[in-house]
N, C-alpha and C. Protein backbone atom coordinates (compact mmCIF):
# COMPACT_ATOMS: atom_id res chain seq x y z
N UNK A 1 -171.06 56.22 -20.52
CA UNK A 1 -170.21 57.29 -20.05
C UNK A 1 -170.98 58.59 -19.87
N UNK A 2 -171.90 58.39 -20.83
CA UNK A 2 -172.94 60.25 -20.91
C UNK A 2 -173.58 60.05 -19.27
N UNK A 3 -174.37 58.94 -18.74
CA UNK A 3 -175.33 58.84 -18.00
C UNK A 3 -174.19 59.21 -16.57
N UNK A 4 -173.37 58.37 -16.71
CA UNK A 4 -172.30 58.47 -15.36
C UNK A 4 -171.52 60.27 -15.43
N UNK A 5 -171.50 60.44 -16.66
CA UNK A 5 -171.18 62.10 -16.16
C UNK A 5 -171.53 62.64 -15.88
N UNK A 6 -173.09 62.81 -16.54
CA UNK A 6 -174.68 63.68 -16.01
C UNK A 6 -174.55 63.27 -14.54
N UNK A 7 -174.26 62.15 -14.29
CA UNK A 7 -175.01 62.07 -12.79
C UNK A 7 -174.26 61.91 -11.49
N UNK A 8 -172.74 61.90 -12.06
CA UNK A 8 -171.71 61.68 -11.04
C UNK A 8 -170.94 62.40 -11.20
N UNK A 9 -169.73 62.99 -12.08
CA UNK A 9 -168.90 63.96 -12.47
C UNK A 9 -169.75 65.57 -12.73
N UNK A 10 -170.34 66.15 -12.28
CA UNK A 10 -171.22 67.05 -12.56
C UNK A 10 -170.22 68.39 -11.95
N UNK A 11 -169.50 68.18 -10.34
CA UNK A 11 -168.71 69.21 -9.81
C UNK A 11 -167.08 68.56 -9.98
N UNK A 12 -166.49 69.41 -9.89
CA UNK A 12 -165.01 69.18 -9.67
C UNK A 12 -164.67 68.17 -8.85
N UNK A 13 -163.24 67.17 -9.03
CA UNK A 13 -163.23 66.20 -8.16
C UNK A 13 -161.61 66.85 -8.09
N UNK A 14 -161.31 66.68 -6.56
CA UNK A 14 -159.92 67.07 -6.33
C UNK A 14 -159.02 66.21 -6.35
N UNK A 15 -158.99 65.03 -6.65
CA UNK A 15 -157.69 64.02 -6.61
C UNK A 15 -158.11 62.66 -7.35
N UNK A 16 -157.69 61.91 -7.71
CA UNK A 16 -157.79 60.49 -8.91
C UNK A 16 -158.42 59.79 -7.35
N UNK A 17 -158.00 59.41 -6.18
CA UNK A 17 -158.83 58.42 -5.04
C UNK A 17 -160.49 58.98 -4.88
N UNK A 18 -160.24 59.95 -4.91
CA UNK A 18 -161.78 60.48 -4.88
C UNK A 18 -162.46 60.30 -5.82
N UNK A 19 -162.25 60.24 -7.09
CA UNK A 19 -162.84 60.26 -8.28
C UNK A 19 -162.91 58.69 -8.38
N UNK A 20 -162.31 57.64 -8.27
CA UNK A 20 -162.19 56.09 -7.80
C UNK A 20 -163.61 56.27 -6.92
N UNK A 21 -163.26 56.21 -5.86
CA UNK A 21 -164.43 56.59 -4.84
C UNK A 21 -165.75 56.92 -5.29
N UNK A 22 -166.17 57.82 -6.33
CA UNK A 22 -167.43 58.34 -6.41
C UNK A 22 -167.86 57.56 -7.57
N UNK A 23 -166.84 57.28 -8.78
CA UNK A 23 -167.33 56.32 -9.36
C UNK A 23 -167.73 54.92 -8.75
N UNK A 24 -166.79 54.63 -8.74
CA UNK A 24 -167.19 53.43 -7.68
C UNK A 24 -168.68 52.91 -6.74
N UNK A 25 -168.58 53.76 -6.22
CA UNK A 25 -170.06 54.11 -5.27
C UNK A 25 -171.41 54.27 -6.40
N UNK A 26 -170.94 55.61 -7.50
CA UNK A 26 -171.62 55.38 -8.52
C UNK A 26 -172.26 53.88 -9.38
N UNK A 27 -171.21 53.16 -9.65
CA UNK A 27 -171.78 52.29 -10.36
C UNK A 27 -172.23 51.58 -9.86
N UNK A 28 -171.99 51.22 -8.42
CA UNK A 28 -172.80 50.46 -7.44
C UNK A 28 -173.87 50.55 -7.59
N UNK A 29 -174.42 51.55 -6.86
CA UNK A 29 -175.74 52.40 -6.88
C UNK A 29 -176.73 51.84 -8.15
N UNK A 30 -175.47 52.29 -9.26
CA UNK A 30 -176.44 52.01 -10.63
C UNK A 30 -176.70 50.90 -10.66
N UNK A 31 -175.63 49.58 -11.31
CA UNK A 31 -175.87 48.78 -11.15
C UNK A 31 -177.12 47.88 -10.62
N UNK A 32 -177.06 48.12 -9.15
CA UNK A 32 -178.22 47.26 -7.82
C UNK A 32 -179.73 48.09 -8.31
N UNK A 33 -179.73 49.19 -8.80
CA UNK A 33 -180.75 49.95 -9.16
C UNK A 33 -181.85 49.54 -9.76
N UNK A 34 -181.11 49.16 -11.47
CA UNK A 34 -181.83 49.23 -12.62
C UNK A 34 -181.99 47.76 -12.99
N UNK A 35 -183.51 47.52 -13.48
CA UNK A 35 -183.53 46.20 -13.93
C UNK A 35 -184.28 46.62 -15.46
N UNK A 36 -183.88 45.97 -16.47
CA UNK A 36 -183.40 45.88 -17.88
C UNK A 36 -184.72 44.72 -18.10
N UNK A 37 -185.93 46.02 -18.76
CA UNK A 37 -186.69 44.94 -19.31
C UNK A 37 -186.77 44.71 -20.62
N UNK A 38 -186.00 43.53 -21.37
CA UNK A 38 -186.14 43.31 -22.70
C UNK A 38 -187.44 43.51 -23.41
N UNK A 39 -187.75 44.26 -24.14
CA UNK A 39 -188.78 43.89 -25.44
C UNK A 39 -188.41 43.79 -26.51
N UNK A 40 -187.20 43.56 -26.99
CA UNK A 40 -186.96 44.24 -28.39
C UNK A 40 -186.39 42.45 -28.78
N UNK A 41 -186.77 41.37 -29.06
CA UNK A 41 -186.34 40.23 -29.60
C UNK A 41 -185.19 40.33 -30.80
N UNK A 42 -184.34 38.91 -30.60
CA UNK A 42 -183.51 38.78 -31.52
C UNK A 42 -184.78 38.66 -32.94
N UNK A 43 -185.30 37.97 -32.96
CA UNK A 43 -186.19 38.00 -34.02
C UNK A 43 -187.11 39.33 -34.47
N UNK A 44 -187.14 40.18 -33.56
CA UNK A 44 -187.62 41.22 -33.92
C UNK A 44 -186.40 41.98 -34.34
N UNK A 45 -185.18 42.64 -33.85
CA UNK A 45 -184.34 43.12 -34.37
C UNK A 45 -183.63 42.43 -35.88
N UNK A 46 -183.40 41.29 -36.04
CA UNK A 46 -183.38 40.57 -37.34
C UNK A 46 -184.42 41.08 -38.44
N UNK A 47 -185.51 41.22 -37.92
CA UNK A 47 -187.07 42.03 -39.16
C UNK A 47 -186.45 43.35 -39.14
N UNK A 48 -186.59 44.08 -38.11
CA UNK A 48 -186.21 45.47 -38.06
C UNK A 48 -184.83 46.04 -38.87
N UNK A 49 -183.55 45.22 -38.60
CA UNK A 49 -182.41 45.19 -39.42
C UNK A 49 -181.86 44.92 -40.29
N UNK A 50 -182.63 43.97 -40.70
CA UNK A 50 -182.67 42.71 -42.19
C UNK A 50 -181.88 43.79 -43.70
N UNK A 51 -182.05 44.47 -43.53
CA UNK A 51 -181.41 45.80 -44.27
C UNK A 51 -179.67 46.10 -44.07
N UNK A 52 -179.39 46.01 -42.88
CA UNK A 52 -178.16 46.13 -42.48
C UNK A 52 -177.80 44.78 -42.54
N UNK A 53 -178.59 43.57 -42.61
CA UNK A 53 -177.62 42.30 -41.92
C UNK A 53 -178.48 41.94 -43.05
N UNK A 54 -178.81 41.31 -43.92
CA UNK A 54 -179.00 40.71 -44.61
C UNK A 54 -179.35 39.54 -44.86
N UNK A 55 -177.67 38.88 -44.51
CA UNK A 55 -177.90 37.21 -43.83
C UNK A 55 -177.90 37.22 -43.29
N UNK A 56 -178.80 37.68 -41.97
CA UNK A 56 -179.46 36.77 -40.80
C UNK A 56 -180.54 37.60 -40.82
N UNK A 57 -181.50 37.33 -41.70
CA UNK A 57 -182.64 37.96 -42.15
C UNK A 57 -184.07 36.91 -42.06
N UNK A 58 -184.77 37.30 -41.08
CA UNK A 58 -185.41 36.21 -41.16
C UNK A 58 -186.68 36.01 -42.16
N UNK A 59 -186.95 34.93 -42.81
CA UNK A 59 -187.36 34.61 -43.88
C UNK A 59 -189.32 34.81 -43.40
């Protein structure tokens, strides 16, 4: 919600269709954009969290 306000809601929108509209277009945009490169492994977050989660702590 922070990223889509910074970057889409920034000026006044005059009516709920317009605001449909720019989101809309917005998340498109985003969406087709960004590609999501994992580094962070379930097995690495399990070491890293093992504190919070306990049992599923890997040995």
């Amino acid at each position: 919600m922070s990223v889509l306000s910074n970057q889409c809601l920034k000026e006044r929108i005059p009516d709920i269709e317009s605001l449909k509209e720019q989101v809309s277009a917005w998340t498109n945009d985003h969406n087709n954009s960004k590609v999501v490169n994992w580094q962070f492994t379930t097995d690495d977050a399990r070491i890293k969290l093992r504190k919070l989660h306990p049992a599923y702590a890997v040995s």
